[in-house]
C-alpha atoms as a PDB file:
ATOM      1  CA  UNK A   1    -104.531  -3.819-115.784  1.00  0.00           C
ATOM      2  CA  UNK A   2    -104.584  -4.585-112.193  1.00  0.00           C
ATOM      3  CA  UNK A   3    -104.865  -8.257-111.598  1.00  0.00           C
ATOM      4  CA  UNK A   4    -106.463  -9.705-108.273  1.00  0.00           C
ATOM      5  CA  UNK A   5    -107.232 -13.498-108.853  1.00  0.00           C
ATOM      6  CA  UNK A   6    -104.182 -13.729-110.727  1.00  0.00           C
ATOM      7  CA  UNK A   7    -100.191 -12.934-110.686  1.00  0.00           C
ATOM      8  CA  UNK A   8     -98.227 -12.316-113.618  1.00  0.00           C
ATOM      9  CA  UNK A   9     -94.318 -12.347-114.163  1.00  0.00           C
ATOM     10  CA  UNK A  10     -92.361 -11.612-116.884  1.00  0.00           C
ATOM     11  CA  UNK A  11     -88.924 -13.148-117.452  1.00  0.00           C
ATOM     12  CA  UNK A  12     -88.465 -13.273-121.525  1.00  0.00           C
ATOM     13  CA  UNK A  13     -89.066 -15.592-123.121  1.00  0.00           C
ATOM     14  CA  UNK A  14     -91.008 -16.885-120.202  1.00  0.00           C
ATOM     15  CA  UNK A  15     -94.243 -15.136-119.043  1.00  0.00           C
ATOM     16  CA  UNK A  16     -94.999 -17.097-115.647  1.00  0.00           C
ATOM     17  CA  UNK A  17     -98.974 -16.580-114.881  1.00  0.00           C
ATOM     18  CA  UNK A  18    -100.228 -17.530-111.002  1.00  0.00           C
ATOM     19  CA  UNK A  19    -103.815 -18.396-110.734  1.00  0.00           C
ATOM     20  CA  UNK A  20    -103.940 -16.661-107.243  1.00  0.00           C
ATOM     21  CA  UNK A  21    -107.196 -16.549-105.226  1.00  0.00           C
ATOM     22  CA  UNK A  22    -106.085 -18.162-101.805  1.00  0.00           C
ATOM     23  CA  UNK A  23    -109.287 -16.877-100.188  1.00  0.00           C
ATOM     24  CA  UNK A  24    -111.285 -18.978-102.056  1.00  0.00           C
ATOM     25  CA  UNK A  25    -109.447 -22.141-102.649  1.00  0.00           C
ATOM     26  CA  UNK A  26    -108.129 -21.312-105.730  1.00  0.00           C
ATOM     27  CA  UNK A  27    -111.208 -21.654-107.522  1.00  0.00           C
ATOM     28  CA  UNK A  28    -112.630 -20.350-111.322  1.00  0.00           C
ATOM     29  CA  UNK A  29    -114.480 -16.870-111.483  1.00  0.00           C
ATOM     30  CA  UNK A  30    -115.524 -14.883-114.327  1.00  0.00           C
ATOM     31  CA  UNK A  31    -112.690 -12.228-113.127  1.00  0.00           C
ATOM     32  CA  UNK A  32    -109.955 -14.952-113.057  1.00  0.00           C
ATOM     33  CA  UNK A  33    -111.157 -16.144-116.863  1.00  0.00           C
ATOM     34  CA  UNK A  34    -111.249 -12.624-118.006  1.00  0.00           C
ATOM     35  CA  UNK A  35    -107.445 -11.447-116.012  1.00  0.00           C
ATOM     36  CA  UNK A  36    -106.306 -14.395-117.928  1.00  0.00           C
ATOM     37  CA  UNK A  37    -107.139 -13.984-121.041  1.00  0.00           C
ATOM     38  CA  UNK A  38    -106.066 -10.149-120.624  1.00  0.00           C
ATOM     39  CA  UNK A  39    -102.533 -11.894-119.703  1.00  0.00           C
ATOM     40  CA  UNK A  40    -102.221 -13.671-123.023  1.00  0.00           C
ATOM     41  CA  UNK A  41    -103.636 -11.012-125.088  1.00  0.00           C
ATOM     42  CA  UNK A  42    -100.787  -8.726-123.510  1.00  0.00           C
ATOM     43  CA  UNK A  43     -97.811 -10.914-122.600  1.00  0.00           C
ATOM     44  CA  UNK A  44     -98.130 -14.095-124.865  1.00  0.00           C
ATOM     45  CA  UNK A  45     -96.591 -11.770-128.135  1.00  0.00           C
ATOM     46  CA  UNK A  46     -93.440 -11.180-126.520  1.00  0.00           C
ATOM     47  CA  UNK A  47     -92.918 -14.624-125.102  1.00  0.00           C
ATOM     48  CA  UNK A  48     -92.660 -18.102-126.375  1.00  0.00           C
ATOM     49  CA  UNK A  49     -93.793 -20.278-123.456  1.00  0.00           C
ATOM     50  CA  UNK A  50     -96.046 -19.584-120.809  1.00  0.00           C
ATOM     51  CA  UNK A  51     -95.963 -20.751-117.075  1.00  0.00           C
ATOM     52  CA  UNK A  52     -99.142 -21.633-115.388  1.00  0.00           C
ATOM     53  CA  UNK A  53     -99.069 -22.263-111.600  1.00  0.00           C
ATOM     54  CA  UNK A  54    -101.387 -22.287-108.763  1.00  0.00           C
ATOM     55  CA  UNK A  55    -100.634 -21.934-105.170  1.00  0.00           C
ATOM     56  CA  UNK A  56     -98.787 -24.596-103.777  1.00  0.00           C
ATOM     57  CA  UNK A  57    -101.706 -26.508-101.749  1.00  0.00           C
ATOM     58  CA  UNK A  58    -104.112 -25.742-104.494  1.00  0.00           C
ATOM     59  CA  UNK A  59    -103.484 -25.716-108.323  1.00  0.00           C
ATOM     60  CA  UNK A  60    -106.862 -24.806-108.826  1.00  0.00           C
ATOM     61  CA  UNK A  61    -110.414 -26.881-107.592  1.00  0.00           C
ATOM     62  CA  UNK A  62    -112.866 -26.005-110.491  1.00  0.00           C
ATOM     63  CA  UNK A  63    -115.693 -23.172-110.099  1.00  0.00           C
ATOM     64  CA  UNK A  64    -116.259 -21.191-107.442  1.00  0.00           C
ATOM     65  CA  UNK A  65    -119.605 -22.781-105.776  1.00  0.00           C
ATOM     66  CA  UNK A  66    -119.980 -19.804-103.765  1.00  0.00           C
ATOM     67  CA  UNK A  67    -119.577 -17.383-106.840  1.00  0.00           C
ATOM     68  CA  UNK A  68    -122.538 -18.967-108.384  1.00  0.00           C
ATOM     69  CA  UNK A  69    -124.744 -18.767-105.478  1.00  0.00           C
ATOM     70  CA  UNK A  70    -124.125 -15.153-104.921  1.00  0.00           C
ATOM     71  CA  UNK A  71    -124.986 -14.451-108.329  1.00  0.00           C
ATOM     72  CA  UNK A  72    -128.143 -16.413-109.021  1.00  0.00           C
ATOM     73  CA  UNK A  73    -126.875 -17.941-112.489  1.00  0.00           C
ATOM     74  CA  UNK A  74    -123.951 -20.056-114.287  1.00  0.00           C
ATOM     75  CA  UNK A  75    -121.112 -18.702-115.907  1.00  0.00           C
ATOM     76  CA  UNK A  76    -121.062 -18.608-119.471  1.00  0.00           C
ATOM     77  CA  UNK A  77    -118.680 -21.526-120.052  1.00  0.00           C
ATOM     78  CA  UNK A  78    -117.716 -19.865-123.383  1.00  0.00           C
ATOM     79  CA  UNK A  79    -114.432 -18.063-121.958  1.00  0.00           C
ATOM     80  CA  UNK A  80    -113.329 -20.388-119.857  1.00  0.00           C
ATOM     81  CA  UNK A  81    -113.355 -22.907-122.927  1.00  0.00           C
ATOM     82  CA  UNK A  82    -111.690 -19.633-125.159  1.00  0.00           C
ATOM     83  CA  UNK A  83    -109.330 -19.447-122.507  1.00  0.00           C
ATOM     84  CA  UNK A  84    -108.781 -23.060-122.840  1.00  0.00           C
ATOM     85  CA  UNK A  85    -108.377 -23.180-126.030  1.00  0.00           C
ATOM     86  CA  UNK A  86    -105.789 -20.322-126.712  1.00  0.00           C
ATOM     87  CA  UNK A  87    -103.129 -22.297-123.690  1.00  0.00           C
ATOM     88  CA  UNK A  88    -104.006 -25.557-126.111  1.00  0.00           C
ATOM     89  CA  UNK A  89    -103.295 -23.680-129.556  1.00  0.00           C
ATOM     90  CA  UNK A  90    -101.400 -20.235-128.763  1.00  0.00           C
ATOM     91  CA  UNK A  91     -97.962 -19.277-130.383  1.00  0.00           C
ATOM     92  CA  UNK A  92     -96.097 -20.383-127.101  1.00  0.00           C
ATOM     93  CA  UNK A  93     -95.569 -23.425-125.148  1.00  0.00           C
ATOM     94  CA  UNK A  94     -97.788 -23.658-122.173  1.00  0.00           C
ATOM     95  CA  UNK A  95     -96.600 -25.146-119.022  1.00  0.00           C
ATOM     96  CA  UNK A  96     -98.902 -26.345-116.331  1.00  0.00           C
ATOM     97  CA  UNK A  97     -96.696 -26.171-112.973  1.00  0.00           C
ATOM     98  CA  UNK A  98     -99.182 -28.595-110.480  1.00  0.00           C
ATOM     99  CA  UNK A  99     -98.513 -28.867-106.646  1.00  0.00           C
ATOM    100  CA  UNK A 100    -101.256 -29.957-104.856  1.00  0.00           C
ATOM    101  CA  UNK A 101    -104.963 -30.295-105.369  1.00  0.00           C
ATOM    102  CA  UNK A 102    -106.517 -29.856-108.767  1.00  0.00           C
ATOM    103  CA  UNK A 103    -110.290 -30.633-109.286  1.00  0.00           C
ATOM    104  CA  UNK A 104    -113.029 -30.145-111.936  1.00  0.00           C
ATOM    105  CA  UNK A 105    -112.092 -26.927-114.128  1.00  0.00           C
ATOM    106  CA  UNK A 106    -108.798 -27.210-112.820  1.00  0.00           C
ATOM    107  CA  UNK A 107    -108.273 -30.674-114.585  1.00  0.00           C
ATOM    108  CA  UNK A 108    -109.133 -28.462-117.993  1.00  0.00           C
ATOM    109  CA  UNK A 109    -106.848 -25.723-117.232  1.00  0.00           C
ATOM    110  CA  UNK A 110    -103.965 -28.859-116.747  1.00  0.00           C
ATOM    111  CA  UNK A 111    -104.899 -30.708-120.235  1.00  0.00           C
ATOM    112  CA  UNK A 112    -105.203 -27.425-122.226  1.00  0.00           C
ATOM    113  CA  UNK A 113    -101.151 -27.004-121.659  1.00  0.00           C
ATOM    114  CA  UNK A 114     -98.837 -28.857-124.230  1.00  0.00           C
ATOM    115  CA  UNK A 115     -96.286 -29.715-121.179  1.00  0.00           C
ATOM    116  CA  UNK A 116     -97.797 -30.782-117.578  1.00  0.00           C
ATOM    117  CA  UNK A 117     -94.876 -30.898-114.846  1.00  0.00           C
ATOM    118  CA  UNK A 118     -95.856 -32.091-111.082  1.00  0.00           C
ATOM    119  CA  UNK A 119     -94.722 -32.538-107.606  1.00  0.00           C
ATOM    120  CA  UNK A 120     -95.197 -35.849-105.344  1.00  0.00           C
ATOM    121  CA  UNK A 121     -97.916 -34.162-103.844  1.00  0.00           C
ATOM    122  CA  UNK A 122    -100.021 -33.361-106.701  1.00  0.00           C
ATOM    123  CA  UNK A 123    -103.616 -35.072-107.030  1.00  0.00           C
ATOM    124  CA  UNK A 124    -106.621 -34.683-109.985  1.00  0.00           C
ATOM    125  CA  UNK A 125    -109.957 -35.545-109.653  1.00  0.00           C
ATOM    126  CA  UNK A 126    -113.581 -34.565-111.256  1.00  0.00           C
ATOM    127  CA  UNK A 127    -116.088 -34.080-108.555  1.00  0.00           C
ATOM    128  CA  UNK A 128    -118.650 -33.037-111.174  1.00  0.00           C
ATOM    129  CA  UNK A 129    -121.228 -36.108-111.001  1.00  0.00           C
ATOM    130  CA  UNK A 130    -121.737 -35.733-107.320  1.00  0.00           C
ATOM    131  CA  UNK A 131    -123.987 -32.922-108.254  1.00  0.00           C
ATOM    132  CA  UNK A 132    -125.595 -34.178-111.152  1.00  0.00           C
ATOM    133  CA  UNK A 133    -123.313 -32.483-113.305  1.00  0.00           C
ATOM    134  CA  UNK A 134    -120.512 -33.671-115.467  1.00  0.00           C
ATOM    135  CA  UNK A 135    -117.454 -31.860-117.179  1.00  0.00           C
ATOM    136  CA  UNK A 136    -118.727 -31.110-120.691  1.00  0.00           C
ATOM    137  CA  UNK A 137    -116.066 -28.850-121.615  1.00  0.00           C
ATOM    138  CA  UNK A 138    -113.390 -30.507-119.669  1.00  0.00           C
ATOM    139  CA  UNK A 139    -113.737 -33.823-121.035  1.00  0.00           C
ATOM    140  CA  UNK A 140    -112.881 -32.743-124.612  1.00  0.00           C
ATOM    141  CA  UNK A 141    -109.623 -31.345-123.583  1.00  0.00           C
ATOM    142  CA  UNK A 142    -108.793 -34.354-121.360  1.00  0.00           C
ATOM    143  CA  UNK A 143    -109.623 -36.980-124.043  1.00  0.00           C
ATOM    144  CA  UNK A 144    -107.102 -35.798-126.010  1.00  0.00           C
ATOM    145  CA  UNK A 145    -104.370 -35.838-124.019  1.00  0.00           C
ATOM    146  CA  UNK A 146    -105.132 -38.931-121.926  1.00  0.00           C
ATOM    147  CA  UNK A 147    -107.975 -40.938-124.257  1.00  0.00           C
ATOM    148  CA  UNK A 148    -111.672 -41.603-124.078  1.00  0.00           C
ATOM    149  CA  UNK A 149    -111.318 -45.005-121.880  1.00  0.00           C
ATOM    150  CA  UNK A 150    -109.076 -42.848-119.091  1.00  0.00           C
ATOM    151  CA  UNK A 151    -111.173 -39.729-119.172  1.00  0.00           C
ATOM    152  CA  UNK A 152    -114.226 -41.599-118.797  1.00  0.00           C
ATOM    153  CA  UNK A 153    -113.199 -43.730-116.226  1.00  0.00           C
ATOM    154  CA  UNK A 154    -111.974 -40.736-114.433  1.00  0.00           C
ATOM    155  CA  UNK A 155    -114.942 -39.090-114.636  1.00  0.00           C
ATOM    156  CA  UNK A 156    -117.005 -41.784-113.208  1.00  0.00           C
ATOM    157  CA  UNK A 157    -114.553 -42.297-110.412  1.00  0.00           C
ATOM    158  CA  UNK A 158    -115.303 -38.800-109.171  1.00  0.00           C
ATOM    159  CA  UNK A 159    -112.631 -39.052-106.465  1.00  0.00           C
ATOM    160  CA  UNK A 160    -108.508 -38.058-106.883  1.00  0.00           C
ATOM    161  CA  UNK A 161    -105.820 -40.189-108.501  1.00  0.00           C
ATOM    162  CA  UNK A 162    -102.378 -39.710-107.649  1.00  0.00           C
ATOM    163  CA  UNK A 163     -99.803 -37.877-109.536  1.00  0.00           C
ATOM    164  CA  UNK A 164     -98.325 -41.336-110.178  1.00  0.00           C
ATOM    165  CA  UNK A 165    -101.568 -42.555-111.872  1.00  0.00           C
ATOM    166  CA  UNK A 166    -102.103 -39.575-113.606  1.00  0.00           C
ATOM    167  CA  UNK A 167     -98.293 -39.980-115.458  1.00  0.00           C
ATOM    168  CA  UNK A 168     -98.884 -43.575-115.967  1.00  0.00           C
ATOM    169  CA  UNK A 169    -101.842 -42.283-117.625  1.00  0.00           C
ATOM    170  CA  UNK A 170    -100.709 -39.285-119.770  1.00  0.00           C
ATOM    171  CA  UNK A 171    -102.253 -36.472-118.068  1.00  0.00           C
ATOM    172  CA  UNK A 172     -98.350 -35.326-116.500  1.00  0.00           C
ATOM    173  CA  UNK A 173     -95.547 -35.470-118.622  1.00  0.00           C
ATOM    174  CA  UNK A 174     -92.627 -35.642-115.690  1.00  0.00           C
ATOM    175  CA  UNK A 175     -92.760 -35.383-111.623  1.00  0.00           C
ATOM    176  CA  UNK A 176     -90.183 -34.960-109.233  1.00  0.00           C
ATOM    177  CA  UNK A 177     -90.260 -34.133-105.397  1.00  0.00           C
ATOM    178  CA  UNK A 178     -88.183 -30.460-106.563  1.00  0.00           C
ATOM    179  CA  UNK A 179     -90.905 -29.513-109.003  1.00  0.00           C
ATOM    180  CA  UNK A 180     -89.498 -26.204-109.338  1.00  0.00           C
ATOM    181  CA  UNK A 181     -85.770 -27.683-110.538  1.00  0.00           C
ATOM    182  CA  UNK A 182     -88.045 -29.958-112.645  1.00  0.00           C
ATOM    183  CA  UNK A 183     -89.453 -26.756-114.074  1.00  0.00           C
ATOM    184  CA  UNK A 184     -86.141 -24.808-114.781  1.00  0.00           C
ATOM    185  CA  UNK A 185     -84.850 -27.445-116.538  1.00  0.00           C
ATOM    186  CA  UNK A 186     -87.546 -27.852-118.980  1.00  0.00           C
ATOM    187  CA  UNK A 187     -87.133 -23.907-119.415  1.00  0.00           C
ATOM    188  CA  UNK A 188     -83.256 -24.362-120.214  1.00  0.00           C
ATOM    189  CA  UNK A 189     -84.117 -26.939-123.304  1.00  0.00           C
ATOM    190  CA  UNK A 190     -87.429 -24.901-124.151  1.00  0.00           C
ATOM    191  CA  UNK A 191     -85.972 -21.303-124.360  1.00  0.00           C
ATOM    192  CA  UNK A 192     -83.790 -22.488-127.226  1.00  0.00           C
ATOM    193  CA  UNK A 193     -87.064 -23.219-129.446  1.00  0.00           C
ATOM    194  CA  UNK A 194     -88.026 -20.100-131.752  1.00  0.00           C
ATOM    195  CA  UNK A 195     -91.607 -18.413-131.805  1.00  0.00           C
ATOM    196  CA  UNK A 196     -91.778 -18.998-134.879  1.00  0.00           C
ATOM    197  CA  UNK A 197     -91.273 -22.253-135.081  1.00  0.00           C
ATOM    198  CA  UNK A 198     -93.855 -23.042-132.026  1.00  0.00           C
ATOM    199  CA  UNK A 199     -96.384 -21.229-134.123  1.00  0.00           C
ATOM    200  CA  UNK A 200     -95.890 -23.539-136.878  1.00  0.00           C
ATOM    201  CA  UNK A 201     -95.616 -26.846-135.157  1.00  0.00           C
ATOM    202  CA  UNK A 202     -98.610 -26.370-133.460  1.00  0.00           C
ATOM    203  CA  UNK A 203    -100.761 -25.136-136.016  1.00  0.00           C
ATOM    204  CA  UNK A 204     -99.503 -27.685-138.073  1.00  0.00           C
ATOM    205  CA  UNK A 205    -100.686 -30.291-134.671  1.00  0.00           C
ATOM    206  CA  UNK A 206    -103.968 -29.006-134.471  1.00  0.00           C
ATOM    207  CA  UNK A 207    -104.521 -29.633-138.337  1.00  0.00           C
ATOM    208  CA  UNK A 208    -104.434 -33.278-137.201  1.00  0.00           C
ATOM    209  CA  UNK A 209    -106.707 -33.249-133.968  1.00  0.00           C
ATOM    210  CA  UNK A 210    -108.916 -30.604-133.985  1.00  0.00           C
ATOM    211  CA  UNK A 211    -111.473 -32.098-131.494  1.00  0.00           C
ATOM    212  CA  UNK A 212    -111.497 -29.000-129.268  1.00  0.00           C
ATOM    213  CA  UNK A 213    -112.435 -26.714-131.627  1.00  0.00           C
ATOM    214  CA  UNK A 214    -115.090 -29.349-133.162  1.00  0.00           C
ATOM    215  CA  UNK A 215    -116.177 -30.284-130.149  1.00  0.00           C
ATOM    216  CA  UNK A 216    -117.129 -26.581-128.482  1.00  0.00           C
ATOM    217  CA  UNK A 217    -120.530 -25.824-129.089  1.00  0.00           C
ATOM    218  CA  UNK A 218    -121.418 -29.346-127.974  1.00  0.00           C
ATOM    219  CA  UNK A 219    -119.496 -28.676-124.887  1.00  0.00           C
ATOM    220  CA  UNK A 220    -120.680 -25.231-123.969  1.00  0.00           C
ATOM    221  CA  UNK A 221    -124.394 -26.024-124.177  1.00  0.00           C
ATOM    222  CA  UNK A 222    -124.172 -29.055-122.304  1.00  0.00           C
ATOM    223  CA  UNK A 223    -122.679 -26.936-119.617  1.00  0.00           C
ATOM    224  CA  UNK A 224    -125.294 -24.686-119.857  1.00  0.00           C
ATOM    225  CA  UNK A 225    -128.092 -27.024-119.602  1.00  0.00           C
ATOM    226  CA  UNK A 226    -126.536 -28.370-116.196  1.00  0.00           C
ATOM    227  CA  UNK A 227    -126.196 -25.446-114.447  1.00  0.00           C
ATOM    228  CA  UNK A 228    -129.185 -24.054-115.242  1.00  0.00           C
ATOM    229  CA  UNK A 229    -130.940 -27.148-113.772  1.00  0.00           C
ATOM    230  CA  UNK A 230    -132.919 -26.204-110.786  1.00  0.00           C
ATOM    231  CA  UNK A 231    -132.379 -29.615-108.827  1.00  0.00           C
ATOM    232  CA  UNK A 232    -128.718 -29.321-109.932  1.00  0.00           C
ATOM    233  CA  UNK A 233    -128.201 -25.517-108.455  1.00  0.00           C
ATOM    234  CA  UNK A 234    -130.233 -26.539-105.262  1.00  0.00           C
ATOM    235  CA  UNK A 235    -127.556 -29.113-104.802  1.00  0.00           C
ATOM    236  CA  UNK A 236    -124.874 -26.499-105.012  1.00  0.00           C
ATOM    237  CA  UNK A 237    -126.268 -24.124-103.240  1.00  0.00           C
ATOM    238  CA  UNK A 238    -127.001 -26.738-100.311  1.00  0.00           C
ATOM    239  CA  UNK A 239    -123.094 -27.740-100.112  1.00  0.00           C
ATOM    240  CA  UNK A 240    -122.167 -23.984 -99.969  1.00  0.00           C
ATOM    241  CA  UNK A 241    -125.015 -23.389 -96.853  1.00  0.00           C
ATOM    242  CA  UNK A 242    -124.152 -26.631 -95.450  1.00  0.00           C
ATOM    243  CA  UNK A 243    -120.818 -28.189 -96.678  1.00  0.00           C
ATOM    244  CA  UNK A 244    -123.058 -31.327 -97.129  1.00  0.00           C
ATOM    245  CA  UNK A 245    -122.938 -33.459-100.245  1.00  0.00           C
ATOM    246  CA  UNK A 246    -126.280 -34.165-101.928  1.00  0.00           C
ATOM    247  CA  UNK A 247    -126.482 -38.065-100.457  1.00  0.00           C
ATOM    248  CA  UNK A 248    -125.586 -36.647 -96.874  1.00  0.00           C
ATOM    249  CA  UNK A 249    -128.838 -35.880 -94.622  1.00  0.00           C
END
């Protein structure tokens, strides 16, 4: 396959996989869900972690606004939360490599990975509420890595917290001002760990928090319901036109 909104390396064990669509700030499409997923499906087998990265501005900044617009409807939420779930639960370790900005969807693809590494200039926020939606099937990843309180509170914050918050908090696991030497040294330590025994350990984690998987159809239809919202897609479709925010005259 011939991938556009994202890049792919392999380096075995490692698979390294770029969310790469500079021209539109990085954000979620239906083609960057579905090249992903074809990634896993095709690489994840012959490695035993997985590397996800962004561009170095931009991790990634949640749906693509201008996507939507263009094509009259929502995304089905349903493979972006698959895709979610398979970095969360797959027979590998996922890696979430942040530099930059990471909003909305991008705050799921960041809690979905077991490991989260970060530079100083990395920053997370949920913008959501500022168009009367809210991240339904975010929110279940990011409770459980950073609890209900945190997630919450983030939520209703709707603005970024520093990468220093967001390790105080749970969300990154380490951060240095060299993430990538930050990165290879986590590979050194990681390579040594067996497929086998990833598979294992984290089927045997999930068997103890399961609130993904219970908490999907919840998620997805909540999702739904926003964007389908008439008042709710008139306020998208008014920041794309105008770059205004629904408050702004």
């Amino acid at each position: 396959m011939n991938y556009h909104a994202i890049q792919v390396k392999v380096d075995e064990p490692v698979c390294y996989l770029r969310l790469y669509r500079p021209e539109a700030g990085n954000t979620i499409n239906a083609q960057l869900i579905q090249e992903c997923c074809h990634a896993l499906k095709s690489y994840a087998q012959l490695c035993s972690i997985v590397v996800l990265e962004g561009l170095p501005e931009v991790f990634c900044y949640g749906a693509d606004f201008q996507d939507i617009k263009k094509n009259g409807k929502e995304q089905d939420p349903e493979p972006l939360y698959n895709l979610w779930t398979e970095l969360a639960t797959g027979d590998y370790i996922s890696v979430a490599h942040v530099r930059g900005k990471t909003n909305a969807g991008g705050v799921g693809f960041v809690s979905a990975c077991d490991i989260v590494l970060a530079d100083e200039t990395a920053s997370f926020s949920l913008s959501e509420l500022l168009f009367g939606l809210f991240p339904a099937c975010v929110l279940p990843f990011l409770i459980r890595r950073i609890g209900y309180n945190k997630a919450h509170y983030m939520t209703l914050l709707n603005k970024p917290i520093s990468v220093q918050q967001a390790l105080s908090w749970g969300l990154v696991d380490a951060c240095e001002s060299n993430s990538v030497s930050l990165l290879r040294k986590h590979l050194l330590r990681l390579r040594r760990i067996s497929k086998t025994s990833i598979a294992k350990y984290k089927n045997y984690m999930l068997s103890l928090n399961d609130s993904i998987i219970q908490s999907k159809h919840q998620a997805i239809q909540a999702n739904s319901e926003m964007f389908s919202d008439i008042d709710n897609r008139e306020k998208i479709n008014r920041y794309v036109q105008t770059g205004k925010f629904p408050w702004e005259t």
